[in-house]
PDB file of N, CA and C in Angstrom:
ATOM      1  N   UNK A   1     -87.526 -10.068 -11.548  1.00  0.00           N
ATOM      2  CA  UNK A   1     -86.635 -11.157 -11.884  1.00  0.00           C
ATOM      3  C   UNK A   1     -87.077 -11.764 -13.213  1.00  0.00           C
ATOM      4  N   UNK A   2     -86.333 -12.153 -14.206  1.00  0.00           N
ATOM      5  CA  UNK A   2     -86.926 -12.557 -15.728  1.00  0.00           C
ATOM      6  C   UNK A   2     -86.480 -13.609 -15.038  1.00  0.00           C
ATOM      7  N   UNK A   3     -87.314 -14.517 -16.129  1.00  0.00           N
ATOM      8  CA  UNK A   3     -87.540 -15.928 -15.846  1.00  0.00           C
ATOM      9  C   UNK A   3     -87.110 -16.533 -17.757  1.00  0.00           C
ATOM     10  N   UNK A   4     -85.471 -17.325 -17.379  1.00  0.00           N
ATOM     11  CA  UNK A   4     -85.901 -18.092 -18.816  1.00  0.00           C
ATOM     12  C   UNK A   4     -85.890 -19.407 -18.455  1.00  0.00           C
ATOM     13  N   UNK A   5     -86.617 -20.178 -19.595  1.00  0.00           N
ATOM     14  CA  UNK A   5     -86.929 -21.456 -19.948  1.00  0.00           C
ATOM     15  C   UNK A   5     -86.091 -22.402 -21.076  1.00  0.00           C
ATOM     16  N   UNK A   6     -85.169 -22.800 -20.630  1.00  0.00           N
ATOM     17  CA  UNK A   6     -84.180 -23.555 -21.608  1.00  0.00           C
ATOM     18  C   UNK A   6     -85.065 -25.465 -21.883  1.00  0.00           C
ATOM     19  N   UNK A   7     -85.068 -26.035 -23.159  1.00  0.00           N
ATOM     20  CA  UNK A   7     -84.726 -27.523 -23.379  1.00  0.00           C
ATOM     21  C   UNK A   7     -83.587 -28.378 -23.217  1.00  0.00           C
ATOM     22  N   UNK A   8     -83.108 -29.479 -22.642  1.00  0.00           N
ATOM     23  CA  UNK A   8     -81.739 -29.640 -22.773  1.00  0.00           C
ATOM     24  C   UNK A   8     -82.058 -30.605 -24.061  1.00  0.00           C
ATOM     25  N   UNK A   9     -80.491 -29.737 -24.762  1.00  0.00           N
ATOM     26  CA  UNK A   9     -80.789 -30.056 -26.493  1.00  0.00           C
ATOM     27  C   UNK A   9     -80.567 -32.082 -26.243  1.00  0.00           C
ATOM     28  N   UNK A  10     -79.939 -32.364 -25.874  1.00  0.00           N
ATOM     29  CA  UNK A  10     -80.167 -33.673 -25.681  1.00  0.00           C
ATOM     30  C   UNK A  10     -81.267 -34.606 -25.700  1.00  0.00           C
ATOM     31  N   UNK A  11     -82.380 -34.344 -24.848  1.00  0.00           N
ATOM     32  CA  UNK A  11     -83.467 -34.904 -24.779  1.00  0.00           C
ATOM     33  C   UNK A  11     -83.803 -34.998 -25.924  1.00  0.00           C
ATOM     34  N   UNK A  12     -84.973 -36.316 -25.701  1.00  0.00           N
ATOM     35  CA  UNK A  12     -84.581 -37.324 -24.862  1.00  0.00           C
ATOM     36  C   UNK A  12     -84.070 -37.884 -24.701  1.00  0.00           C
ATOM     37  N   UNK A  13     -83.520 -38.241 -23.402  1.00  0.00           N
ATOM     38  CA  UNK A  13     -82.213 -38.988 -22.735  1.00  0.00           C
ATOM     39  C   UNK A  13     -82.781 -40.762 -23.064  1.00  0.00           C
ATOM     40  N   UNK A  14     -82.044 -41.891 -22.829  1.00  0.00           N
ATOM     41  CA  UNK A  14     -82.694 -43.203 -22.412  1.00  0.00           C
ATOM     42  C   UNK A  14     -82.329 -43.581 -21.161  1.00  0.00           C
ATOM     43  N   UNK A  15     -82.571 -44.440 -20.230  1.00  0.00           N
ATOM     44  CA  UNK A  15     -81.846 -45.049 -19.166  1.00  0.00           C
ATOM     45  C   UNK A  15     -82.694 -45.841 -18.642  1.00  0.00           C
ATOM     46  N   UNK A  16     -82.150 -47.475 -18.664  1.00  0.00           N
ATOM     47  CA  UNK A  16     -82.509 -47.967 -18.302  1.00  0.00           C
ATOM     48  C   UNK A  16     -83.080 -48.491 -16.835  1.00  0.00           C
ATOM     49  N   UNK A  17     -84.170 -49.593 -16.251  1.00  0.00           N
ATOM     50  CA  UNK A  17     -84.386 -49.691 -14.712  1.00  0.00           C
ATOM     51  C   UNK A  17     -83.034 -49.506 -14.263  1.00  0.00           C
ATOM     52  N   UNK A  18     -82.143 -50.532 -14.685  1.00  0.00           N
ATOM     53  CA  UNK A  18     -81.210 -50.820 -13.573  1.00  0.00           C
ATOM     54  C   UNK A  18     -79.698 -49.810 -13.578  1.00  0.00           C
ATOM     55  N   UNK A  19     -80.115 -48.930 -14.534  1.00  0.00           N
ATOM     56  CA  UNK A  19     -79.036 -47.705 -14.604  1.00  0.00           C
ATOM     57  C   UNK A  19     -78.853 -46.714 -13.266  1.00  0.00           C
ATOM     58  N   UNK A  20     -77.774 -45.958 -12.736  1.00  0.00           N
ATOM     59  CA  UNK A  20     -77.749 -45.268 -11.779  1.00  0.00           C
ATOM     60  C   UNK A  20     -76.948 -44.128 -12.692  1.00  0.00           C
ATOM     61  N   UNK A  21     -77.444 -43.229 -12.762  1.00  0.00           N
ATOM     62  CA  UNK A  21     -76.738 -41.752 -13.581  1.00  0.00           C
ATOM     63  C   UNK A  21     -76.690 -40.686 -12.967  1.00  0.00           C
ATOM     64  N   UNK A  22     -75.719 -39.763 -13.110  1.00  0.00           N
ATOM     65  CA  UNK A  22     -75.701 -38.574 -12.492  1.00  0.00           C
ATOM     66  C   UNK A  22     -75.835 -38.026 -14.107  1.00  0.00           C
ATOM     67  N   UNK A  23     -76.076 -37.099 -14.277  1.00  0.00           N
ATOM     68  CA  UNK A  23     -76.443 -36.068 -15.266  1.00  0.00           C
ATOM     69  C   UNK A  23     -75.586 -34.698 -14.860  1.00  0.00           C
ATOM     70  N   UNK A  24     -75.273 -33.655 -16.024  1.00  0.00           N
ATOM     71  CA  UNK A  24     -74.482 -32.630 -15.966  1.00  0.00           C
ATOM     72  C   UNK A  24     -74.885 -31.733 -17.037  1.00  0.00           C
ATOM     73  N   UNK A  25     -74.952 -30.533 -16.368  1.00  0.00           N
ATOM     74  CA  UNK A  25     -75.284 -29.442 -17.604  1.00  0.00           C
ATOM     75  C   UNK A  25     -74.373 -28.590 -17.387  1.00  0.00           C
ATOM     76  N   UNK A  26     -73.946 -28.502 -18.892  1.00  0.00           N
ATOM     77  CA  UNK A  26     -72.766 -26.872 -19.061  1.00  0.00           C
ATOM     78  C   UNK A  26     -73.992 -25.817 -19.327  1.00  0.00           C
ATOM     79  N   UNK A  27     -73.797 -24.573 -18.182  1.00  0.00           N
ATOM     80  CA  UNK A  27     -74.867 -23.959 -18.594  1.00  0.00           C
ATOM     81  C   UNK A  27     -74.285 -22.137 -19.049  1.00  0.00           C
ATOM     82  N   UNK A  28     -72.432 -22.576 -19.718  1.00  0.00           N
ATOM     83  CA  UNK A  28     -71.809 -21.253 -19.872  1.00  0.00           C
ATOM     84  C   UNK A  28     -72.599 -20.388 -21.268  1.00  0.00           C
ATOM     85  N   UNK A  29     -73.614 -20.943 -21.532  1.00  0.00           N
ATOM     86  CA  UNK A  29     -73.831 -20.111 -22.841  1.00  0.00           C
ATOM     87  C   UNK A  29     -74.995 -19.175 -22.287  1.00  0.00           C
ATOM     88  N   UNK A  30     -75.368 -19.641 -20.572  1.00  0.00           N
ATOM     89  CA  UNK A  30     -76.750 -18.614 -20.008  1.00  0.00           C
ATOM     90  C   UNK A  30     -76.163 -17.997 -19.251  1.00  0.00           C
ATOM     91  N   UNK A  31     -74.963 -18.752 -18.094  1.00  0.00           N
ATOM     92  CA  UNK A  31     -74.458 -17.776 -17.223  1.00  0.00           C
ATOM     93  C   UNK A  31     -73.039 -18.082 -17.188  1.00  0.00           C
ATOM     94  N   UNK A  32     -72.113 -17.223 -16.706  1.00  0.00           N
ATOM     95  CA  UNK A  32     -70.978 -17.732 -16.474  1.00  0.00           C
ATOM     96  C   UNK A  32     -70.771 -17.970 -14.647  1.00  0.00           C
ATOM     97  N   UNK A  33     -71.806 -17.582 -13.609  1.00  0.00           N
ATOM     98  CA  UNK A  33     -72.057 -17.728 -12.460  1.00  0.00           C
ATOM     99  C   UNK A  33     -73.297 -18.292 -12.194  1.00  0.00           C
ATOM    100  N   UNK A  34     -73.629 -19.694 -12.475  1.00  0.00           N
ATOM    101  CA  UNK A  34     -74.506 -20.497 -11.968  1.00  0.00           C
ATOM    102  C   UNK A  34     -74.488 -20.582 -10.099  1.00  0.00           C
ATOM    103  N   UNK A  35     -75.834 -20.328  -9.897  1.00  0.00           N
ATOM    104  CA  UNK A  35     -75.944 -20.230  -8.497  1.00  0.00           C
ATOM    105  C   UNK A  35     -77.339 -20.563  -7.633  1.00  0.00           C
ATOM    106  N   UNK A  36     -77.455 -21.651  -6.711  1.00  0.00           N
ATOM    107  CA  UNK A  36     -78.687 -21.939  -6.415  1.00  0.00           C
ATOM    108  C   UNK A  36     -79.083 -23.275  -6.862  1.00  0.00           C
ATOM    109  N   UNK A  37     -78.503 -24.207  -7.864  1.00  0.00           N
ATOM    110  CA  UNK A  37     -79.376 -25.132  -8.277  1.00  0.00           C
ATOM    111  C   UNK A  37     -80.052 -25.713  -7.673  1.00  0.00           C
ATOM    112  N   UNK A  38     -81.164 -26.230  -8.071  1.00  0.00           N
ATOM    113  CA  UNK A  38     -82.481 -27.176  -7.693  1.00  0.00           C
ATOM    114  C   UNK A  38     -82.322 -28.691  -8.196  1.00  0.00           C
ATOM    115  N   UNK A  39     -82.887 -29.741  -8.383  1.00  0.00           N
ATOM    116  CA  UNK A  39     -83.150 -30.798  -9.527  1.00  0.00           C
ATOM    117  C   UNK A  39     -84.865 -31.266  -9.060  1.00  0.00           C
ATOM    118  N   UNK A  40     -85.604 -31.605  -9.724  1.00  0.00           N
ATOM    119  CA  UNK A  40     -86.356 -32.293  -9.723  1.00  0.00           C
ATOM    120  C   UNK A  40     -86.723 -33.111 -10.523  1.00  0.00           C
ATOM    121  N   UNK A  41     -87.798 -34.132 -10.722  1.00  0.00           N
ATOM    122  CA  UNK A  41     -88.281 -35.416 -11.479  1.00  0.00           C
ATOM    123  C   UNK A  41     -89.838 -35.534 -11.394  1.00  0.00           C
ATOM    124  N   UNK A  42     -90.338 -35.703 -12.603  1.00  0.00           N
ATOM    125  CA  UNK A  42     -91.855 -36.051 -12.471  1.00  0.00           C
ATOM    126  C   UNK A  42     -91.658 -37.213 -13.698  1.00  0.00           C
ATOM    127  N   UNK A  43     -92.879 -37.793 -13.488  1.00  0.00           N
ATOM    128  CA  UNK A  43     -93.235 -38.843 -14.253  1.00  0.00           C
ATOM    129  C   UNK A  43     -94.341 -38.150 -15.323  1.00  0.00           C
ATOM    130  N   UNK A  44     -94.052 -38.387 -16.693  1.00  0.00           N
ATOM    131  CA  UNK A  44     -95.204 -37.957 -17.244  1.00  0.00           C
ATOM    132  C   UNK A  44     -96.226 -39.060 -18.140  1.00  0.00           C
ATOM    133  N   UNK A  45     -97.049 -38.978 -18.039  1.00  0.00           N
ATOM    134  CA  UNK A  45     -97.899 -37.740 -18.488  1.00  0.00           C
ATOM    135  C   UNK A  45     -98.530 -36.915 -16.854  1.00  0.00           C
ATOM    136  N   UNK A  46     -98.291 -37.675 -16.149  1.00  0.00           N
ATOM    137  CA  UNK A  46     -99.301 -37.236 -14.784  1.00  0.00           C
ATOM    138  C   UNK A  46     -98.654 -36.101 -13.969  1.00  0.00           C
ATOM    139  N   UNK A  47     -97.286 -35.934 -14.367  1.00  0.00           N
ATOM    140  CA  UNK A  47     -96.600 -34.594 -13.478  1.00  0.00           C
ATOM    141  C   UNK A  47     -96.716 -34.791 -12.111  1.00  0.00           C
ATOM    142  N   UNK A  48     -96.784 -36.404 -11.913  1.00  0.00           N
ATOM    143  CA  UNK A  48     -96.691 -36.867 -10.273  1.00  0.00           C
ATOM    144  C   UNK A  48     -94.996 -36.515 -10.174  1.00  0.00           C
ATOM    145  N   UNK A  49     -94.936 -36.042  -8.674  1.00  0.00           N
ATOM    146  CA  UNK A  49     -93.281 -35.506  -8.567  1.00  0.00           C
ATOM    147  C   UNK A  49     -92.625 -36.765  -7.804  1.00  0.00           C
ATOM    148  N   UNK A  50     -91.559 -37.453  -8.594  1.00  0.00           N
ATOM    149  CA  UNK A  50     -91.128 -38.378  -7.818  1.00  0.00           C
ATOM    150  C   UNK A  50     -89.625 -38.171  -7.560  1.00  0.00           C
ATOM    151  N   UNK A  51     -89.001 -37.506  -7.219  1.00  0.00           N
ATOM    152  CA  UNK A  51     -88.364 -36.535  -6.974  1.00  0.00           C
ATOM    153  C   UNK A  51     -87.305 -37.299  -5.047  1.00  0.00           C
ATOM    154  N   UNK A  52     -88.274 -37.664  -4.054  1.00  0.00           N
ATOM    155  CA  UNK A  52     -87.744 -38.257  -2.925  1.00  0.00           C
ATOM    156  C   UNK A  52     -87.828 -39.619  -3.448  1.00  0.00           C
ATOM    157  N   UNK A  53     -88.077 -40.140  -5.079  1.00  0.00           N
ATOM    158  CA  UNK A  53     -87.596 -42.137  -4.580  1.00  0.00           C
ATOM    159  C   UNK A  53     -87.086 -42.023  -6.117  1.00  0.00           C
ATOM    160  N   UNK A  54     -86.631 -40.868  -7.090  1.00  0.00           N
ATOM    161  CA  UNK A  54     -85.364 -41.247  -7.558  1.00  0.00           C
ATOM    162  C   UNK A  54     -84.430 -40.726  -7.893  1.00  0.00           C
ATOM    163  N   UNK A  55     -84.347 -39.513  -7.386  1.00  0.00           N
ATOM    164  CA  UNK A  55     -83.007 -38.719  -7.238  1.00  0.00           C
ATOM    165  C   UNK A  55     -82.511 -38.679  -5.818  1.00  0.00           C
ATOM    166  N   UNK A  56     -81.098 -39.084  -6.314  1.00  0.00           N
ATOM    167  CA  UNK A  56     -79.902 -39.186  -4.555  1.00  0.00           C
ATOM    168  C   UNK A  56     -79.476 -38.079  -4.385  1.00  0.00           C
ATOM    169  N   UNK A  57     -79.365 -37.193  -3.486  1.00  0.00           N
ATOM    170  CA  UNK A  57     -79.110 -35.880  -3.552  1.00  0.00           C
ATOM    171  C   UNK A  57     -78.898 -35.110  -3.785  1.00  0.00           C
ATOM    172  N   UNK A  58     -78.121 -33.814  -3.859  1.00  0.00           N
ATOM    173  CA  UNK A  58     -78.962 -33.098  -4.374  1.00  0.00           C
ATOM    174  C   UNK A  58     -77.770 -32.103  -5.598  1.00  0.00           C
ATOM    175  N   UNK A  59     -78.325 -31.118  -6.116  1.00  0.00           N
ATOM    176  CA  UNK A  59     -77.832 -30.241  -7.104  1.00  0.00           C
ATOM    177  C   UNK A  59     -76.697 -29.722  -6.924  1.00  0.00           C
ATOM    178  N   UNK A  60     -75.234 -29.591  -7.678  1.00  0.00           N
ATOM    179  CA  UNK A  60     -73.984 -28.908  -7.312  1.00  0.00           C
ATOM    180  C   UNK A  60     -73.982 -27.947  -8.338  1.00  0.00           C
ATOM    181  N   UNK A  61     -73.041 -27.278  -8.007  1.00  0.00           N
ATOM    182  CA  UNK A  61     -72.214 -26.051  -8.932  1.00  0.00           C
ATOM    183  C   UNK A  61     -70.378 -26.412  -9.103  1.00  0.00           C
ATOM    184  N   UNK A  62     -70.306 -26.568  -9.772  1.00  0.00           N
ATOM    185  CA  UNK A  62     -68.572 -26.105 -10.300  1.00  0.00           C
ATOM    186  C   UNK A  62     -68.388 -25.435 -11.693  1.00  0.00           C
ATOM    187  N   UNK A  63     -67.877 -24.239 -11.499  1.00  0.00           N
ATOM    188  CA  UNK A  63     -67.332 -23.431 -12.450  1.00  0.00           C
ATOM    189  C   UNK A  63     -68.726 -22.933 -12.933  1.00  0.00           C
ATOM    190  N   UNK A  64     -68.849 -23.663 -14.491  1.00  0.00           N
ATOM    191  CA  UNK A  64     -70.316 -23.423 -15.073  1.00  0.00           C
ATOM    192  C   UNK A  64     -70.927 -24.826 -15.373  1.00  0.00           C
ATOM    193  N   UNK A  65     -70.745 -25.648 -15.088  1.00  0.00           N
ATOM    194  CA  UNK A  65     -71.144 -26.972 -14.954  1.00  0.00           C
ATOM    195  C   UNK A  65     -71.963 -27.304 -13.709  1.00  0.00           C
ATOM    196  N   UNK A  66     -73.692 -27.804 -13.864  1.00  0.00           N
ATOM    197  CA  UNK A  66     -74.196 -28.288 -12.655  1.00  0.00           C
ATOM    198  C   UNK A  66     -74.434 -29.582 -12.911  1.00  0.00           C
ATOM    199  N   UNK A  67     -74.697 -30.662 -11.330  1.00  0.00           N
ATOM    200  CA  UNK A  67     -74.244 -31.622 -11.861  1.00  0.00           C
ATOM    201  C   UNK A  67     -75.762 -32.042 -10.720  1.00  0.00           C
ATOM    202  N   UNK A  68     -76.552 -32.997 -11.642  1.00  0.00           N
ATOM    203  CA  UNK A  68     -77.990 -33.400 -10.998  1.00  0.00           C
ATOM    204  C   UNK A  68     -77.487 -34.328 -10.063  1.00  0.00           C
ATOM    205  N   UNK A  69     -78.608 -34.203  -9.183  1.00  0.00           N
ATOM    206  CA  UNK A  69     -78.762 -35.809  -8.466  1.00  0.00           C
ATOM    207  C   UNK A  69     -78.883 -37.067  -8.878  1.00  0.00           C
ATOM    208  N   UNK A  70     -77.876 -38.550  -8.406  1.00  0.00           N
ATOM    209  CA  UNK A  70     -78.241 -39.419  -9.068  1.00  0.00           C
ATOM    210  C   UNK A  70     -79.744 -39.238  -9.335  1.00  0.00           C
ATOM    211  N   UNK A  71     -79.991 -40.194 -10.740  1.00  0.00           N
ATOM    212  CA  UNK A  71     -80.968 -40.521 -11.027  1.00  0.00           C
ATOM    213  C   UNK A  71     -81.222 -42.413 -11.166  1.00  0.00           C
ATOM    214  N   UNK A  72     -82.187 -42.832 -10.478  1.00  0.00           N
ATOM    215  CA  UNK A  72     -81.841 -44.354 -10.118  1.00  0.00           C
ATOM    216  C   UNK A  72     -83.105 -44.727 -10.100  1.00  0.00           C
ATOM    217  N   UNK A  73     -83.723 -46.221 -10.032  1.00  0.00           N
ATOM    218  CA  UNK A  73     -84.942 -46.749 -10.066  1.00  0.00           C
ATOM    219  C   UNK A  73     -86.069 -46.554 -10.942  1.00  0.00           C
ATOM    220  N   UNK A  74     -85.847 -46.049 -12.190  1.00  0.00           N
ATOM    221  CA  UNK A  74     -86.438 -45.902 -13.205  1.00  0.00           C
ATOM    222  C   UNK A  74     -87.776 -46.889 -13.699  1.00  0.00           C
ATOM    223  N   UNK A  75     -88.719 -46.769 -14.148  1.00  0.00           N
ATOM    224  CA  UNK A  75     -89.630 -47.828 -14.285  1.00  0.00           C
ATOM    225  C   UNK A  75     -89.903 -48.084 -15.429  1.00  0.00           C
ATOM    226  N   UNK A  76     -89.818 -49.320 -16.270  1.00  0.00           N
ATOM    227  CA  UNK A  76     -89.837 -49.565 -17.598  1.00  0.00           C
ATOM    228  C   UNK A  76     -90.856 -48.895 -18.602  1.00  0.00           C
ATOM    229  N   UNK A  77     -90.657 -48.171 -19.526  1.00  0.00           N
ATOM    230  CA  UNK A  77     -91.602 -47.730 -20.085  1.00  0.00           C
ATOM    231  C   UNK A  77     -92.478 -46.834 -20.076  1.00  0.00           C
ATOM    232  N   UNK A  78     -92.014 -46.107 -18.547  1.00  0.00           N
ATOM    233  CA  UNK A  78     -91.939 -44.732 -18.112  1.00  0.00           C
ATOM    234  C   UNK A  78     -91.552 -43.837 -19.341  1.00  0.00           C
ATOM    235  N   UNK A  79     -92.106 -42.441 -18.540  1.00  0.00           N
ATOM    236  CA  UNK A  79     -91.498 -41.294 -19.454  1.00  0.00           C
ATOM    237  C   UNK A  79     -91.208 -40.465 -18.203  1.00  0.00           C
ATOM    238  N   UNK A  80     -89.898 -39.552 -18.168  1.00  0.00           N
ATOM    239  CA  UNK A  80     -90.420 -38.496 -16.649  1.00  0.00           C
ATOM    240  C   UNK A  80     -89.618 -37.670 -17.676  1.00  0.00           C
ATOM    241  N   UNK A  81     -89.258 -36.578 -16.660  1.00  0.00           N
ATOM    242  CA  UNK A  81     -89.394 -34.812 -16.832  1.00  0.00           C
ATOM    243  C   UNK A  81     -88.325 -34.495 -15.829  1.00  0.00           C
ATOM    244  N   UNK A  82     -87.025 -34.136 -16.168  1.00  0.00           N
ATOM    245  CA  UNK A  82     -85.946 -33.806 -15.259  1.00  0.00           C
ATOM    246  C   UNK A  82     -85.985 -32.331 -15.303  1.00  0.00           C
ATOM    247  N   UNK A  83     -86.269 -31.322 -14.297  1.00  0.00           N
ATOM    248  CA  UNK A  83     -86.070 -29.957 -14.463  1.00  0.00           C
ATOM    249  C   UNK A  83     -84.877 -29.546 -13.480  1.00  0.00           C
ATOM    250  N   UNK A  84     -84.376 -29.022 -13.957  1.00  0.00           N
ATOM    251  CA  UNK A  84     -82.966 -28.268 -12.781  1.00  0.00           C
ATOM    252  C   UNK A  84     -83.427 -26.223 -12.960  1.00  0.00           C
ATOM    253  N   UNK A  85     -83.811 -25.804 -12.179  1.00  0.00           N
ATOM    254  CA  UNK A  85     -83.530 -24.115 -12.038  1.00  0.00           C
ATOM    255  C   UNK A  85     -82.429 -24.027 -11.487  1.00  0.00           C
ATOM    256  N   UNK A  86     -81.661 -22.526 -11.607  1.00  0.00           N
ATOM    257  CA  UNK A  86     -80.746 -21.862 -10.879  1.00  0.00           C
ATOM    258  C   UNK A  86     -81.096 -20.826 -11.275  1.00  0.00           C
ATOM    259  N   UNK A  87     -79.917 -19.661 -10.554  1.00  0.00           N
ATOM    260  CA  UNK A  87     -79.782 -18.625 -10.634  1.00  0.00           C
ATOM    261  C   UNK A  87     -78.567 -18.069 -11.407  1.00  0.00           C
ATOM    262  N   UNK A  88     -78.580 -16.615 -12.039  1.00  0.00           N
ATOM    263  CA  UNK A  88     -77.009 -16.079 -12.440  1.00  0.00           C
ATOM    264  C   UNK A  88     -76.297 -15.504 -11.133  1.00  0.00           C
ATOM    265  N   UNK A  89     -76.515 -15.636  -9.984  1.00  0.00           N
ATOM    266  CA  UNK A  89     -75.814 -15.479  -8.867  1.00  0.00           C
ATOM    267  C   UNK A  89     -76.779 -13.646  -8.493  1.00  0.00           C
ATOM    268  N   UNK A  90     -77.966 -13.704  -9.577  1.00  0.00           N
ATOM    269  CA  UNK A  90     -78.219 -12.050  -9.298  1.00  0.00           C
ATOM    270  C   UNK A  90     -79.653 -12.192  -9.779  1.00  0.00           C
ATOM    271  N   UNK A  91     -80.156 -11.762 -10.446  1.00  0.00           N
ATOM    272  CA  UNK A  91     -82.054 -11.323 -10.625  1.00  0.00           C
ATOM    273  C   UNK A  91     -82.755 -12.309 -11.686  1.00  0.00           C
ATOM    274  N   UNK A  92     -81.660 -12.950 -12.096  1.00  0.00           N
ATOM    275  CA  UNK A  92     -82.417 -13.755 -13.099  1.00  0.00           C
ATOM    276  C   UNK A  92     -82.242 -15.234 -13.495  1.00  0.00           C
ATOM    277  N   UNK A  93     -83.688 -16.200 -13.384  1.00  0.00           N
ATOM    278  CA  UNK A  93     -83.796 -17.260 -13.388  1.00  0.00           C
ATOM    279  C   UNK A  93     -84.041 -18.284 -14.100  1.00  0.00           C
ATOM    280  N   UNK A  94     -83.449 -19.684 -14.127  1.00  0.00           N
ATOM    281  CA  UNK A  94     -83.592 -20.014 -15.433  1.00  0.00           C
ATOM    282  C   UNK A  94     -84.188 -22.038 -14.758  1.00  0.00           C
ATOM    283  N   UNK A  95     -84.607 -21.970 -15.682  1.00  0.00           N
ATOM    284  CA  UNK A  95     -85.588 -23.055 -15.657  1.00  0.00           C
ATOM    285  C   UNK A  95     -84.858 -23.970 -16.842  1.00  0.00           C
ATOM    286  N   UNK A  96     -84.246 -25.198 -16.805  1.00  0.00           N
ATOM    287  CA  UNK A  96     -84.102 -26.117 -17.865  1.00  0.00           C
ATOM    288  C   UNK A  96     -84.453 -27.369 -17.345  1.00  0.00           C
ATOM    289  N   UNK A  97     -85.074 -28.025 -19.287  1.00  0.00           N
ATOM    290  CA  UNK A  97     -85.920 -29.263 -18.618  1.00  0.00           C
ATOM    291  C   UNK A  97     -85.276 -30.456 -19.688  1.00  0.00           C
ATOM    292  N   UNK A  98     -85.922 -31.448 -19.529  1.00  0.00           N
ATOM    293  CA  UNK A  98     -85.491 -32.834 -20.860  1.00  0.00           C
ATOM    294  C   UNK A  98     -86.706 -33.686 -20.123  1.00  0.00           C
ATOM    295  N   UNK A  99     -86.627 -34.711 -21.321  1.00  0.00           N
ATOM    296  CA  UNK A  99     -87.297 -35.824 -20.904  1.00  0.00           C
ATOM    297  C   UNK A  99     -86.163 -36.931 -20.902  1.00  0.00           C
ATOM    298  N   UNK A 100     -86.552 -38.535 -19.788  1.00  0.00           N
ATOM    299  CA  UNK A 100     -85.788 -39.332 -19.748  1.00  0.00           C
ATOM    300  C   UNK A 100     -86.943 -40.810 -20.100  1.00  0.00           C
ATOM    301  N   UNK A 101     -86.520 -41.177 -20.814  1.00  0.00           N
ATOM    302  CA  UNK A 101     -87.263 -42.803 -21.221  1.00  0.00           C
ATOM    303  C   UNK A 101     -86.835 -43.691 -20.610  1.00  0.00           C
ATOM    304  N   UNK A 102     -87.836 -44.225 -19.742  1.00  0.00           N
ATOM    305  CA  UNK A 102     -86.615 -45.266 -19.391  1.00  0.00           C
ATOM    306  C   UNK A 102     -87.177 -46.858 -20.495  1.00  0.00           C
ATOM    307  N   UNK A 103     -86.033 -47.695 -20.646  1.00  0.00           N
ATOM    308  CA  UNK A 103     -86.556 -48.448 -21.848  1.00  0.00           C
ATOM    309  C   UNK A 103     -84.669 -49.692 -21.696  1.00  0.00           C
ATOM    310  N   UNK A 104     -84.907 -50.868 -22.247  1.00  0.00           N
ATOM    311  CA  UNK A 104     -84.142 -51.434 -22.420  1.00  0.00           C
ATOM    312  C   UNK A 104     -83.110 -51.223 -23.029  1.00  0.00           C
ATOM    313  N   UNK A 105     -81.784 -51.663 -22.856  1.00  0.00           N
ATOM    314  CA  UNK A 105     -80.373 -51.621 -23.484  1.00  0.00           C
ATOM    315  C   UNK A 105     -79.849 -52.262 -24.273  1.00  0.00           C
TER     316      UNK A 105
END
């Protein structure tokens, strides 16, 4: 199974504590059958996974668009690490990441 590693050209994102966001990636330029998504969250620098207190459930698929779990409760002055994997519906896997700041509006 190859394994790629995408940036989302965006990052870094901002969002504030009291923001609630869902996030969305077009991912037609890797697959045109996204399949499997994941989401997760770490805080960095420590790569603690906080993942069960601030993402609301969980990863979708439509068309070629996946669409993250809210992202909510952010802590001022934080930095974290949003990664989403999927699949092309067949042998090969893809890993995309960003950073999110959270910081005033």
């Amino acid at each position: 199974m190859a394994i790629v590693s995408l940036r989302f050209v965006e990052a870094p994102l901002r969002q504030s504590p009291a923001e609630e966001i869902v996030y969305a990636a077009e991912v037609k330029t890797w697959t045109t059958t996204p399949a499997s998504p994941s989401a997760s969250i770490v805080e960095l620098p420590s790569g603690e996974d906080k993942t069960a207190t601030l993402m609301v459930g969980s990863a979708s698929v439509s068309g070629t668009i996946i669409t993250l779990p809210k992202i909510k409760g952010l802590t001022l002055n934080k930095t974290y690490q949003v990664r989403l994997t999927f699949t092309d519906g067949g042998s090969n896997k893809f890993e995309a990441f960003g950073e999110i700041v959270c910081e005033r509006k």
